[in-house]
PDB file of N, CA and C in Angstrom:
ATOM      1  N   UNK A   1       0.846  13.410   9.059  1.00  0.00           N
ATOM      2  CA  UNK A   1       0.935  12.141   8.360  1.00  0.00           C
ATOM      3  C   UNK A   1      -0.436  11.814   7.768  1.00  0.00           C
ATOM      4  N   UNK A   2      -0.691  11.554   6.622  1.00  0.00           N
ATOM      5  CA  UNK A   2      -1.526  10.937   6.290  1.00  0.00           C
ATOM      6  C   UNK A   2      -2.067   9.424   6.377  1.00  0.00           C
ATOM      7  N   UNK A   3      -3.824   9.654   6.730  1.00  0.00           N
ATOM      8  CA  UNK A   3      -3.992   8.498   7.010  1.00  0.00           C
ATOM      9  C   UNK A   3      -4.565   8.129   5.998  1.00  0.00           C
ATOM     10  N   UNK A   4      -4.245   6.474   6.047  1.00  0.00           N
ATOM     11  CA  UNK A   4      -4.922   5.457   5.400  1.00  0.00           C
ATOM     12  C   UNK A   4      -5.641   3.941   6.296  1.00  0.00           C
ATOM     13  N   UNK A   5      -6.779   3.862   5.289  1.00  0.00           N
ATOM     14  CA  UNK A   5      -7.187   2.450   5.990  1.00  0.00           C
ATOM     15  C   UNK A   5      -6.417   1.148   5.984  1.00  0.00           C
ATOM     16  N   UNK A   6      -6.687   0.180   7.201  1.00  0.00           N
ATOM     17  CA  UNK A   6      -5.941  -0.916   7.434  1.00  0.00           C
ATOM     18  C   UNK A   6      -6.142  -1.895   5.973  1.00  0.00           C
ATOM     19  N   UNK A   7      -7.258  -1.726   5.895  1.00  0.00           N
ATOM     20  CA  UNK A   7      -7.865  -2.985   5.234  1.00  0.00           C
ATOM     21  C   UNK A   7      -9.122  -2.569   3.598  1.00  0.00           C
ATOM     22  N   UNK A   8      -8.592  -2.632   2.684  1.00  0.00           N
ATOM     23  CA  UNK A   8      -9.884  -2.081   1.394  1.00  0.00           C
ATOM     24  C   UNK A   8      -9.791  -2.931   0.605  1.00  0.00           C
ATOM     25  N   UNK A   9     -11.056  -2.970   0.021  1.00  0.00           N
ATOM     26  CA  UNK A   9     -11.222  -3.821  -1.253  1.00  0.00           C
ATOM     27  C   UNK A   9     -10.762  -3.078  -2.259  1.00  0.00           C
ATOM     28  N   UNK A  10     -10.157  -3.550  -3.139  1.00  0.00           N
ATOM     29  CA  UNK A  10      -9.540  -2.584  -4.484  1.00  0.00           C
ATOM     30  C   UNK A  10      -9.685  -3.564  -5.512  1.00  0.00           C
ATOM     31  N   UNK A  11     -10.395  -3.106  -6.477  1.00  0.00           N
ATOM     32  CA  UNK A  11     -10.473  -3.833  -7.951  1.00  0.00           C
ATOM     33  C   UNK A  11     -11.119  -5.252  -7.720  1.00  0.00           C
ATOM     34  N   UNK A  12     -11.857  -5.386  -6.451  1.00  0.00           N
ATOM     35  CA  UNK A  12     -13.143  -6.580  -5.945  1.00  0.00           C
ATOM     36  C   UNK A  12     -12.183  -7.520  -5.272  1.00  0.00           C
ATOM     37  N   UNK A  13     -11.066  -7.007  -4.983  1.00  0.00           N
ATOM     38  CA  UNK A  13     -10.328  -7.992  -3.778  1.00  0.00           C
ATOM     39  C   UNK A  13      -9.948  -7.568  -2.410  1.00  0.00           C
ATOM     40  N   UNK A  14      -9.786  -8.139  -1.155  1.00  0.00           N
ATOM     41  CA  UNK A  14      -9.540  -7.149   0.042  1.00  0.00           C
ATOM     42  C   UNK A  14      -8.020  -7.207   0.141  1.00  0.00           C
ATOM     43  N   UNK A  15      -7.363  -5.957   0.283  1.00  0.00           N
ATOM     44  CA  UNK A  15      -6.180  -5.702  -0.182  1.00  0.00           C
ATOM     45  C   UNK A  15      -5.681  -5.043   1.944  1.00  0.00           C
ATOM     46  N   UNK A  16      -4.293  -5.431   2.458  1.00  0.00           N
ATOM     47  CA  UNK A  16      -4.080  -4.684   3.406  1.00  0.00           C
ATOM     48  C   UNK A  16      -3.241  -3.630   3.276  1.00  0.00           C
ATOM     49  N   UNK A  17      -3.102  -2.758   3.934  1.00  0.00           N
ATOM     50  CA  UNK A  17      -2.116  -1.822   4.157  1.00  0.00           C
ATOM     51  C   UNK A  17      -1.044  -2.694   5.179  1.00  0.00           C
ATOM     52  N   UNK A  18       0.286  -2.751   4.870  1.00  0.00           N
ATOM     53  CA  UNK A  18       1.441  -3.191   5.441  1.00  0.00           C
ATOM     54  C   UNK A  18       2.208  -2.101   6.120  1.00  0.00           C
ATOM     55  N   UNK A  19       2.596  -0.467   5.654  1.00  0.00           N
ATOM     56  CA  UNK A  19       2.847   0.421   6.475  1.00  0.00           C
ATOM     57  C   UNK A  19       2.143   1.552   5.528  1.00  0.00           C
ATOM     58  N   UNK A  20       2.488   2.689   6.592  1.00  0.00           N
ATOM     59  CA  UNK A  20       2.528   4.215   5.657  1.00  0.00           C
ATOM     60  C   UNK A  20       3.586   4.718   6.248  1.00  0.00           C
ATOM     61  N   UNK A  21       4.358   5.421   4.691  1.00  0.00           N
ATOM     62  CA  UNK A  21       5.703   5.758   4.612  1.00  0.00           C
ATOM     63  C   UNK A  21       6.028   6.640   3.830  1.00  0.00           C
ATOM     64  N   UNK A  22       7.210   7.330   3.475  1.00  0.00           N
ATOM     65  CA  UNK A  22       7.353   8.474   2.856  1.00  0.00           C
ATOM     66  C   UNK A  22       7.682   7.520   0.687  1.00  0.00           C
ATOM     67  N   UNK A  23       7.018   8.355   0.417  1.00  0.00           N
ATOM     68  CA  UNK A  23       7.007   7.626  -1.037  1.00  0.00           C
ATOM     69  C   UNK A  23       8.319   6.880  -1.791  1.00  0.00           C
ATOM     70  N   UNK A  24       9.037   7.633  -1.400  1.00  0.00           N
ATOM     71  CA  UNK A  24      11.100   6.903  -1.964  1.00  0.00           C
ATOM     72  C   UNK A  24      10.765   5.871  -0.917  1.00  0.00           C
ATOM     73  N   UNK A  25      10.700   5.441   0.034  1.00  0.00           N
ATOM     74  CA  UNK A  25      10.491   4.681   0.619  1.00  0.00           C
ATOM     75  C   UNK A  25      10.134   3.251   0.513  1.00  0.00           C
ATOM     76  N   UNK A  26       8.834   3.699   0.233  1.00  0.00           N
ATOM     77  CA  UNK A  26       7.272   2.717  -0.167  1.00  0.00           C
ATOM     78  C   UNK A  26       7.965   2.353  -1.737  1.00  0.00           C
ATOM     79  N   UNK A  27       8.308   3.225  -2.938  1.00  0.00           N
ATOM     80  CA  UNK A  27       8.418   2.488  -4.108  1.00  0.00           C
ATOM     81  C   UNK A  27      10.007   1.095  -3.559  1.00  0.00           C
ATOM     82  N   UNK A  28      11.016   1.802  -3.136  1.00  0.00           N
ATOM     83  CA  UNK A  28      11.800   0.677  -2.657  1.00  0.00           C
ATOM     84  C   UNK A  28      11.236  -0.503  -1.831  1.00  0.00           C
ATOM     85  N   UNK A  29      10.478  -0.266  -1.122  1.00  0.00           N
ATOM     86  CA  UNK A  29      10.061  -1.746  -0.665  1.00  0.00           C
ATOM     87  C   UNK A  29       8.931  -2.558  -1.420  1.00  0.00           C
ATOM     88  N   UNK A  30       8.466  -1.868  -2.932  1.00  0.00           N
ATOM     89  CA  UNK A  30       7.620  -2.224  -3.824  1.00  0.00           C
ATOM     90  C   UNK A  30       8.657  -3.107  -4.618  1.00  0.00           C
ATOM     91  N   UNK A  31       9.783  -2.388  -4.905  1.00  0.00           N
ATOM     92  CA  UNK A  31      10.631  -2.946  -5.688  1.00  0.00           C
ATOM     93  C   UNK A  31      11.249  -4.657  -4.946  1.00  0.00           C
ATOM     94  N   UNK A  32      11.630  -4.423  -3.566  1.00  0.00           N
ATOM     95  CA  UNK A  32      11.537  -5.927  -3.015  1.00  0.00           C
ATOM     96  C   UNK A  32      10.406  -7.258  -3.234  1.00  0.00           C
ATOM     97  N   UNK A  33       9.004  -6.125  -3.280  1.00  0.00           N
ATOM     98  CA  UNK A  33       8.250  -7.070  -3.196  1.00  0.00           C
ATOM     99  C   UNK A  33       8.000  -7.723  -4.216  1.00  0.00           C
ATOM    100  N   UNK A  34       8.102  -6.957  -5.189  1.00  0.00           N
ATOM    101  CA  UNK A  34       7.868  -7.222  -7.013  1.00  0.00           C
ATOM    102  C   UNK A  34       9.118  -8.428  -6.846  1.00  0.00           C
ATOM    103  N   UNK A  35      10.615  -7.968  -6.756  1.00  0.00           N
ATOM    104  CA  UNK A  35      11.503  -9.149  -7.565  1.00  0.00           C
ATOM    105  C   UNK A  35      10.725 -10.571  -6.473  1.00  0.00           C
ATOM    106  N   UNK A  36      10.314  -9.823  -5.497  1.00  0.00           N
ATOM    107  CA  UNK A  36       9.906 -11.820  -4.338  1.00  0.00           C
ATOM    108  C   UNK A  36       8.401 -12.313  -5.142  1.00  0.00           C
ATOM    109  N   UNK A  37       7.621 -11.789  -5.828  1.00  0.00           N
ATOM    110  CA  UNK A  37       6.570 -12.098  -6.383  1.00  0.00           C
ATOM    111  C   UNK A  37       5.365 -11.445  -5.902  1.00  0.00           C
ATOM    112  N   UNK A  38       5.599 -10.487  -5.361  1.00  0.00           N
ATOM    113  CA  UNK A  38       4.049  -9.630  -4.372  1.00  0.00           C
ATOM    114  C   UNK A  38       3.639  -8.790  -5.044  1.00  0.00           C
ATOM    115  N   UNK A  39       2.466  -8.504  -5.358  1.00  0.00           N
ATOM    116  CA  UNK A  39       2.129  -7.313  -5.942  1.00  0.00           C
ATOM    117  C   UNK A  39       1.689  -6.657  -4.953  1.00  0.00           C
ATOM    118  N   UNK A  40       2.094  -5.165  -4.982  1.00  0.00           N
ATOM    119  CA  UNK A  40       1.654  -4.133  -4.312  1.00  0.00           C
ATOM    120  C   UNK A  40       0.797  -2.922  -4.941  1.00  0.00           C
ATOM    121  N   UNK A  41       0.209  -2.149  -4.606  1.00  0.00           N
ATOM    122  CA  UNK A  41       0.009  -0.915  -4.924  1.00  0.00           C
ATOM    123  C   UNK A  41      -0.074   0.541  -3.639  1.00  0.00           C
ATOM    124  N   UNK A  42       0.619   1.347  -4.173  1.00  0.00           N
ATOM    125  CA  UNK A  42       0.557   2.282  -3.328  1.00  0.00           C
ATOM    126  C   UNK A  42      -0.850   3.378  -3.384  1.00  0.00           C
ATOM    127  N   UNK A  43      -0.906   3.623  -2.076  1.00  0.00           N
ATOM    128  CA  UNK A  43      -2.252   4.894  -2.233  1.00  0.00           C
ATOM    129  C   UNK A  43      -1.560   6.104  -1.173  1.00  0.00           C
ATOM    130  N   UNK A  44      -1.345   7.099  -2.484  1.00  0.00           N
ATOM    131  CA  UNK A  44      -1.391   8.576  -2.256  1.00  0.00           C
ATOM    132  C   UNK A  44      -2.717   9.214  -1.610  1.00  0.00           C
ATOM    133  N   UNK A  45      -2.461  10.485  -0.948  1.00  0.00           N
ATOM    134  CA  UNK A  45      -3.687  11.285  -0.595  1.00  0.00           C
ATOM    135  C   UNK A  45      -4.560  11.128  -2.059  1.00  0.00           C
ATOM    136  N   UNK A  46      -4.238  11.521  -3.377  1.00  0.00           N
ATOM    137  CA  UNK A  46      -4.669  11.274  -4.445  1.00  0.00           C
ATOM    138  C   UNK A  46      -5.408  10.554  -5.158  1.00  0.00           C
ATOM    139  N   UNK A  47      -4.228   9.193  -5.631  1.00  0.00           N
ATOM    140  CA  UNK A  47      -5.065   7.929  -6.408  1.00  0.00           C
ATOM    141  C   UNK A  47      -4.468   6.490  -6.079  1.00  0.00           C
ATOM    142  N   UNK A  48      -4.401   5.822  -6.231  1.00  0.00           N
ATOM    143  CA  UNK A  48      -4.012   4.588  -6.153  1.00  0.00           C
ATOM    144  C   UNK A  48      -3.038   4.438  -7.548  1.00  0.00           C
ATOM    145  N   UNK A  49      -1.775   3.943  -7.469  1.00  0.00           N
ATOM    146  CA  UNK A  49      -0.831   3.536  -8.243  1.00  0.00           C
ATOM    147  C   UNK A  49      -0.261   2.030  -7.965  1.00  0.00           C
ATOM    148  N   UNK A  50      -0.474   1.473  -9.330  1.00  0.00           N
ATOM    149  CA  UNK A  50      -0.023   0.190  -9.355  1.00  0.00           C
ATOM    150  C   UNK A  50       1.080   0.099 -10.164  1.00  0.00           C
ATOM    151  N   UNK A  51       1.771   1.107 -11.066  1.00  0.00           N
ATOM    152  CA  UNK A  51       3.413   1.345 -11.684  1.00  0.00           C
ATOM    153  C   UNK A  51       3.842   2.484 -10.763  1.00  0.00           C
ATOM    154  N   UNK A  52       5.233   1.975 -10.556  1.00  0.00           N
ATOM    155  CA  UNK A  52       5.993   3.432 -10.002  1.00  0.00           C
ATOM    156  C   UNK A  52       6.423   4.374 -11.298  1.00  0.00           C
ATOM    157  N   UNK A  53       5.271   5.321 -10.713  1.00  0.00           N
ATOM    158  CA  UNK A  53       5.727   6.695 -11.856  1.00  0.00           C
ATOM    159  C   UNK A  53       6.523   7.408 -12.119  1.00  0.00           C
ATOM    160  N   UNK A  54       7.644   6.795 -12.511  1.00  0.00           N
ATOM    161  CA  UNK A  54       9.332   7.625 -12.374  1.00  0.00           C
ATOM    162  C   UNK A  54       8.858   9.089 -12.692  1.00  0.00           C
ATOM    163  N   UNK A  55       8.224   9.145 -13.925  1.00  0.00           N
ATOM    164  CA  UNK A  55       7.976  10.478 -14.197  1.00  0.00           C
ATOM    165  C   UNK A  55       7.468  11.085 -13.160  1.00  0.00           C
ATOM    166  N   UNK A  56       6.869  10.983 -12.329  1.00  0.00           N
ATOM    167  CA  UNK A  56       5.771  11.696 -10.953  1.00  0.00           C
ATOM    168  C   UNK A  56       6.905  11.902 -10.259  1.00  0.00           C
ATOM    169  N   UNK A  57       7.943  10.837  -9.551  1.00  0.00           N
ATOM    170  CA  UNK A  57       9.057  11.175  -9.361  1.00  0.00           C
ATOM    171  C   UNK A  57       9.733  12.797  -9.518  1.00  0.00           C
ATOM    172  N   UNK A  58      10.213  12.269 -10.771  1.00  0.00           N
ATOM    173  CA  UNK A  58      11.484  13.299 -11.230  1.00  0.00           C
ATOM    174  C   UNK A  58      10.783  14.711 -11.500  1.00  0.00           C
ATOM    175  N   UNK A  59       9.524  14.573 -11.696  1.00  0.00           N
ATOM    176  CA  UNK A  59       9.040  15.797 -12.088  1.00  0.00           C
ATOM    177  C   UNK A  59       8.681  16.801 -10.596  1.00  0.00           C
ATOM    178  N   UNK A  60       9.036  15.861  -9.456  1.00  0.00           N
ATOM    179  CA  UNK A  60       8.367  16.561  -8.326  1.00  0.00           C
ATOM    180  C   UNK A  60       6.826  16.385  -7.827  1.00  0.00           C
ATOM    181  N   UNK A  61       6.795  15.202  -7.952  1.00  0.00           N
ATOM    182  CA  UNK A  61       4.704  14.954  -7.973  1.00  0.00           C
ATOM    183  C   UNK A  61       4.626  14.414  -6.537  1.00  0.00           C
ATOM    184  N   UNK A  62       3.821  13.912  -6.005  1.00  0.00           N
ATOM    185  CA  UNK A  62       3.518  13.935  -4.572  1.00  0.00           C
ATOM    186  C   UNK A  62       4.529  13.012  -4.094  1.00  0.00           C
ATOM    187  N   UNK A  63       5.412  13.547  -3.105  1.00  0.00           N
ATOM    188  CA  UNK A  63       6.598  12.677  -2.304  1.00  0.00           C
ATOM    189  C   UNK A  63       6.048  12.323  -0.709  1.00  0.00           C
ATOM    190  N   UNK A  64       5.119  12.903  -0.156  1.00  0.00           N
ATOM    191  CA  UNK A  64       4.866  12.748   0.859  1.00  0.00           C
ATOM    192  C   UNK A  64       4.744  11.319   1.243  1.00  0.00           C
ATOM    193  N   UNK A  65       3.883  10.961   2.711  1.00  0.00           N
ATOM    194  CA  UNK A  65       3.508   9.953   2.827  1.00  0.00           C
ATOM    195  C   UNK A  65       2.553   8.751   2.158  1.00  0.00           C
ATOM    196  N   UNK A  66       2.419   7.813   2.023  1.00  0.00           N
ATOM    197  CA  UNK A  66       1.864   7.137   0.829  1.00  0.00           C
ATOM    198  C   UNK A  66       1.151   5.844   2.217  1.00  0.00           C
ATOM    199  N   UNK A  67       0.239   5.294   1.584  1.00  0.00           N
ATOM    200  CA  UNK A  67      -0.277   3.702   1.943  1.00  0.00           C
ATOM    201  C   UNK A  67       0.571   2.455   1.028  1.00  0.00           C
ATOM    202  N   UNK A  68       0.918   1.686   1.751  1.00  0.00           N
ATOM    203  CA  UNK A  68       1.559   0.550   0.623  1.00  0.00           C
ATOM    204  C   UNK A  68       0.866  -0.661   1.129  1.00  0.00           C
ATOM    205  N   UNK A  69      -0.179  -1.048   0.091  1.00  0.00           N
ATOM    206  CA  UNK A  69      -0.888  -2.194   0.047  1.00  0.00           C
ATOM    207  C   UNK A  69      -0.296  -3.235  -0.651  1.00  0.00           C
ATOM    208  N   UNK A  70      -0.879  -4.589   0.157  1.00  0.00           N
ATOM    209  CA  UNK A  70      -0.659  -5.816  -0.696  1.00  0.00           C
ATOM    210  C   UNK A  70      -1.897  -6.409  -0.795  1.00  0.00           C
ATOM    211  N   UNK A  71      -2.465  -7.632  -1.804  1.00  0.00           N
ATOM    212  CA  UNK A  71      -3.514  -8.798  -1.292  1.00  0.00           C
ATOM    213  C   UNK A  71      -3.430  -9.178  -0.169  1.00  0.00           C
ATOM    214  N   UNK A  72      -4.830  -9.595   0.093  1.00  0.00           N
ATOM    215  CA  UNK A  72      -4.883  -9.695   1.272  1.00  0.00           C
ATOM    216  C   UNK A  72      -3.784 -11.742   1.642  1.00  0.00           C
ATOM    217  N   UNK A  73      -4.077 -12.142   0.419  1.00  0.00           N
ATOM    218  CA  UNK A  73      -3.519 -13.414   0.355  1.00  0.00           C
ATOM    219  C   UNK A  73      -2.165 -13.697   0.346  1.00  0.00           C
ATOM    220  N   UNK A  74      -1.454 -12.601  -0.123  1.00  0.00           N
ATOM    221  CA  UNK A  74      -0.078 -12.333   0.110  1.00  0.00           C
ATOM    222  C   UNK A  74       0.610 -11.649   1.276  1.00  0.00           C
ATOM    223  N   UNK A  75      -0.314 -11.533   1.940  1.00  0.00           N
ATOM    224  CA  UNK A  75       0.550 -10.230   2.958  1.00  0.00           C
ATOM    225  C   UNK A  75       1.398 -11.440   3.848  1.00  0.00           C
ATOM    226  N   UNK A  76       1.595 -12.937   4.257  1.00  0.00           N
ATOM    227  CA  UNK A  76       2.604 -13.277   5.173  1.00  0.00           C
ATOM    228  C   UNK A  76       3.573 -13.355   4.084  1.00  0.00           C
ATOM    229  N   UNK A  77       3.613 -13.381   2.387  1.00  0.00           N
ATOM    230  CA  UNK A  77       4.465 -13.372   1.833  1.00  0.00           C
ATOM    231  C   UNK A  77       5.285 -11.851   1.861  1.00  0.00           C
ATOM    232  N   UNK A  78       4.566 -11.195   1.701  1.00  0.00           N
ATOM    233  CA  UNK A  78       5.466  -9.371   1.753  1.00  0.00           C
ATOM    234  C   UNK A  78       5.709  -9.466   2.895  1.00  0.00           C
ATOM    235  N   UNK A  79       5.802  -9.875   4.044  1.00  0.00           N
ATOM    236  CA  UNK A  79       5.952  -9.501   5.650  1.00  0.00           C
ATOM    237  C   UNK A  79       7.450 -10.248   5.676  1.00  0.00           C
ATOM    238  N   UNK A  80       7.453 -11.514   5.288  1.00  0.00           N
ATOM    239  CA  UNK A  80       8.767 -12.358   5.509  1.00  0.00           C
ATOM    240  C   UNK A  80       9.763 -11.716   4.330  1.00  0.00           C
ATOM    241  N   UNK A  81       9.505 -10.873   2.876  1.00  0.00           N
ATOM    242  CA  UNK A  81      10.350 -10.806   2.396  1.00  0.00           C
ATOM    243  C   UNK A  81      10.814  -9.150   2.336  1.00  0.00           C
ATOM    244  N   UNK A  82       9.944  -8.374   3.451  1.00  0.00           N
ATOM    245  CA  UNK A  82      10.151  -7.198   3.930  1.00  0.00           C
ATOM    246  C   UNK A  82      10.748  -7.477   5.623  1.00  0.00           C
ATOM    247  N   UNK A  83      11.247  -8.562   6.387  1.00  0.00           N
ATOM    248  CA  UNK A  83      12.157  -8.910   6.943  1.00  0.00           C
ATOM    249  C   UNK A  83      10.508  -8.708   8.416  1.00  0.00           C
ATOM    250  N   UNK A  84       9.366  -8.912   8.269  1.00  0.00           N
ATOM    251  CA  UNK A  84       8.754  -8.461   9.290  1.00  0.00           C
ATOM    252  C   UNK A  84       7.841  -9.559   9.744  1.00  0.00           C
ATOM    253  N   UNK A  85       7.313 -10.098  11.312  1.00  0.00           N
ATOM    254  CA  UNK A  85       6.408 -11.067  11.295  1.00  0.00           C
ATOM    255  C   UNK A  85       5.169 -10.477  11.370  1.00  0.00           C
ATOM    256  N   UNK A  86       3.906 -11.265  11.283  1.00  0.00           N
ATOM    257  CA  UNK A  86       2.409 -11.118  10.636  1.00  0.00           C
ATOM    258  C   UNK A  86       2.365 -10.240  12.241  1.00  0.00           C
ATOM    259  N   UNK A  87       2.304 -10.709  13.263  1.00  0.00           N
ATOM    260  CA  UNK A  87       2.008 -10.187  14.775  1.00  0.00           C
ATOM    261  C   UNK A  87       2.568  -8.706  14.780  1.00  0.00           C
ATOM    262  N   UNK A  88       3.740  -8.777  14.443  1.00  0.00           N
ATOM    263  CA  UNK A  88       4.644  -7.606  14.712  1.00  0.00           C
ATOM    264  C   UNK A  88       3.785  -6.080  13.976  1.00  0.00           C
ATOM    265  N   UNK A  89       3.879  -7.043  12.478  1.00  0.00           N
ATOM    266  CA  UNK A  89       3.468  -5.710  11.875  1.00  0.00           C
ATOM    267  C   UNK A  89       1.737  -5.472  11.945  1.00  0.00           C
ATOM    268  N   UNK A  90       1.013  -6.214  12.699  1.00  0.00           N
ATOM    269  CA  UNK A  90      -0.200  -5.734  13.422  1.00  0.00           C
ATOM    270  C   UNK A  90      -0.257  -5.149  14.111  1.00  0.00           C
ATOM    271  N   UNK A  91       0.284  -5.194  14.970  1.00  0.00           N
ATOM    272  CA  UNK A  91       0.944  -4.407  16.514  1.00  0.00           C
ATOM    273  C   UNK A  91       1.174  -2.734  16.204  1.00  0.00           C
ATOM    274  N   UNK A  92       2.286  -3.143  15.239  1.00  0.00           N
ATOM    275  CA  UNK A  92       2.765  -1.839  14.491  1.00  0.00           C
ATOM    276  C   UNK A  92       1.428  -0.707  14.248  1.00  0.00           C
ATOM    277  N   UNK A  93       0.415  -1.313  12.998  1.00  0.00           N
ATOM    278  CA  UNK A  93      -0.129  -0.283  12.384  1.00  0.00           C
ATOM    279  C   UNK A  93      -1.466  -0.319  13.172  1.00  0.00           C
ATOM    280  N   UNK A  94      -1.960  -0.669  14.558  1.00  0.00           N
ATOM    281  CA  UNK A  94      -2.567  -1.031  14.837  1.00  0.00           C
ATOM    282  C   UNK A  94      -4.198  -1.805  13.965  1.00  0.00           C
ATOM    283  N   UNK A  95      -3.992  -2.693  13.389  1.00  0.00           N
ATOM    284  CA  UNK A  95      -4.811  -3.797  12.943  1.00  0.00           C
ATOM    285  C   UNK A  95      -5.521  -4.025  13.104  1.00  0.00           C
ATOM    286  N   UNK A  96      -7.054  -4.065  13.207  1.00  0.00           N
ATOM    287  CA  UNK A  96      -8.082  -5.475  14.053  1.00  0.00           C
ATOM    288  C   UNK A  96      -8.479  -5.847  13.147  1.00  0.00           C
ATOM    289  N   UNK A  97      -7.971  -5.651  11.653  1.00  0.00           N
ATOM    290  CA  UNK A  97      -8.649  -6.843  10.454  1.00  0.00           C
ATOM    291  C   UNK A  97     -10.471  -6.281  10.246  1.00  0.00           C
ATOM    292  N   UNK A  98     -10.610  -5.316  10.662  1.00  0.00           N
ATOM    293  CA  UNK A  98     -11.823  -4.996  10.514  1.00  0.00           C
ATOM    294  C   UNK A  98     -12.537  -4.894   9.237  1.00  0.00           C
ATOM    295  N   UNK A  99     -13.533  -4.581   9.308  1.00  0.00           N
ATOM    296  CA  UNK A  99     -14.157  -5.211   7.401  1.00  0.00           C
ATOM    297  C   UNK A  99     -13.716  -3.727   6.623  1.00  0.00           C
ATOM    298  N   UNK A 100     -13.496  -4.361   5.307  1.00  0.00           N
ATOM    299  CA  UNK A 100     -12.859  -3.553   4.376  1.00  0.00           C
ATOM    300  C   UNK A 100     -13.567  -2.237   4.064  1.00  0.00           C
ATOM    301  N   UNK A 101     -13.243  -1.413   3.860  1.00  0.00           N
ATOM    302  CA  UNK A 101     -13.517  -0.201   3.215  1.00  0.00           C
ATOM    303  C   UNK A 101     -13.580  -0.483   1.422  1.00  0.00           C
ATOM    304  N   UNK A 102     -14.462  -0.251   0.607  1.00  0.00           N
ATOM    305  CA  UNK A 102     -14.198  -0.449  -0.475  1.00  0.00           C
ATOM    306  C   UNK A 102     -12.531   1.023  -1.040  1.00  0.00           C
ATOM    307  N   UNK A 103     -12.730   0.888  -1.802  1.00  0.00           N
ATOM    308  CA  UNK A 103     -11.436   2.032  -2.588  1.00  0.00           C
ATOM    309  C   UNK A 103     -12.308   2.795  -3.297  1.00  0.00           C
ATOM    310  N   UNK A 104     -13.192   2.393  -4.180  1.00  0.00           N
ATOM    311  CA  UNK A 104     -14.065   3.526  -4.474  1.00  0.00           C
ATOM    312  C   UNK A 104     -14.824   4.427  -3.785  1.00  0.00           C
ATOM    313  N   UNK A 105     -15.108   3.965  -2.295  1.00  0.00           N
ATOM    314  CA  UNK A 105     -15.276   5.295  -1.353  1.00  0.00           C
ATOM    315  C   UNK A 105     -14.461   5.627  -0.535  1.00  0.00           C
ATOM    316  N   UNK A 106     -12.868   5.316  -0.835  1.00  0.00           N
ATOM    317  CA  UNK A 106     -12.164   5.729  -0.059  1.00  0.00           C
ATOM    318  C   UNK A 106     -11.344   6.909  -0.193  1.00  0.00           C
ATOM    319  N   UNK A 107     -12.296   8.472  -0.819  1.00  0.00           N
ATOM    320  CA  UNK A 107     -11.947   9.742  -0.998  1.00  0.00           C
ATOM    321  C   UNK A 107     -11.594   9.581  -2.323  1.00  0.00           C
ATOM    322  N   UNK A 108     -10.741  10.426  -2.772  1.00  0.00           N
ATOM    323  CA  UNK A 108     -10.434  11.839  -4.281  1.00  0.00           C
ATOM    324  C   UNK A 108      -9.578  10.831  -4.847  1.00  0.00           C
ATOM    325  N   UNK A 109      -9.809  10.226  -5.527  1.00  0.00           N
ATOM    326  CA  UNK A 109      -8.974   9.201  -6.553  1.00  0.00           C
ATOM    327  C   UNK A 109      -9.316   7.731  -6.322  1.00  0.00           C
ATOM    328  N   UNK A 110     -10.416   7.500  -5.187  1.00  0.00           N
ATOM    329  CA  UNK A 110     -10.431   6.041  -4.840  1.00  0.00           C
ATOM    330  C   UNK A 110     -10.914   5.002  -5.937  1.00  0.00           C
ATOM    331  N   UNK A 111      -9.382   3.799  -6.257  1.00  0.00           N
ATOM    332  CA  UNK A 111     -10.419   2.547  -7.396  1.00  0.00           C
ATOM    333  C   UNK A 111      -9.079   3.075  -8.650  1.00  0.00           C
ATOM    334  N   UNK A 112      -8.676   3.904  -8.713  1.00  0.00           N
ATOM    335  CA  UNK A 112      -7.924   4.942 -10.052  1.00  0.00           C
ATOM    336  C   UNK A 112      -6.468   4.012  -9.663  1.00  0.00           C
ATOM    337  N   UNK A 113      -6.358   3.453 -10.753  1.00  0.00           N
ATOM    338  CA  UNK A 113      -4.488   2.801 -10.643  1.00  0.00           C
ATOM    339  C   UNK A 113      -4.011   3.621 -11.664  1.00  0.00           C
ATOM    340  N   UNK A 114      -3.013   4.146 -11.386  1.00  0.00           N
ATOM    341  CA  UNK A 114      -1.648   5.322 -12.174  1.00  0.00           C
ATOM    342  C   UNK A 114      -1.083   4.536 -12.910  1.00  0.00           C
TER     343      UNK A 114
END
């Protein structure tokens, strides 16, 4: 499984990771979050994507496990409209809110939206 950090700044805001999941996955619960008003972006081993790349998709481009970030200001909004509470899903990815990692040093594509 690939890892990702809890917590990064991306594009000068601190953004969390909510789970890591297999990519069909992560774009469906992007798609929840988008019609509830959340913006997300996912981070591949790769780059950071803020459109789901149907084409990356269909063409066979990285399906593996992914990071699915939100703002950090939105995350009790993605938690209640991804059916999950703030505690729970700390627990889950183990959390301590620790200080952000920027995205530009966070490896081979970090800061890059698709």
């Amino acid at each position: 499984m690939a890892t990702f950090e809890d917590r990064v700044l991306y594009q000068g805001d601190p953004w969390v990771r909510v789970d890591t999941l297999p990519r069909l996955l992560a774009e469906g619960w992007r798609r929840t979050l988008l019609e509830g008003g959340v913006v997300s972006v996912v981070r591949t081993p790769f780059q950071w994507s803020m459109g789901s790349p149907v084409i990356e998709i269909e063409t066979g481009g990285y399906m593996g496990d992914v990071g699915l970030y939100v703002p950090e200001v939105q995350l009790p909004e993605a938690l209640a409209l991804l059916g999950f509470d703030e505690a729970e899903a700390g627990a889950e990815s183990g959390s301590t809110r620790a200080e952000a990692t920027r995205a530009e040093d966070a490896g081979p594509g970090g800061g890059q939206a698709g």
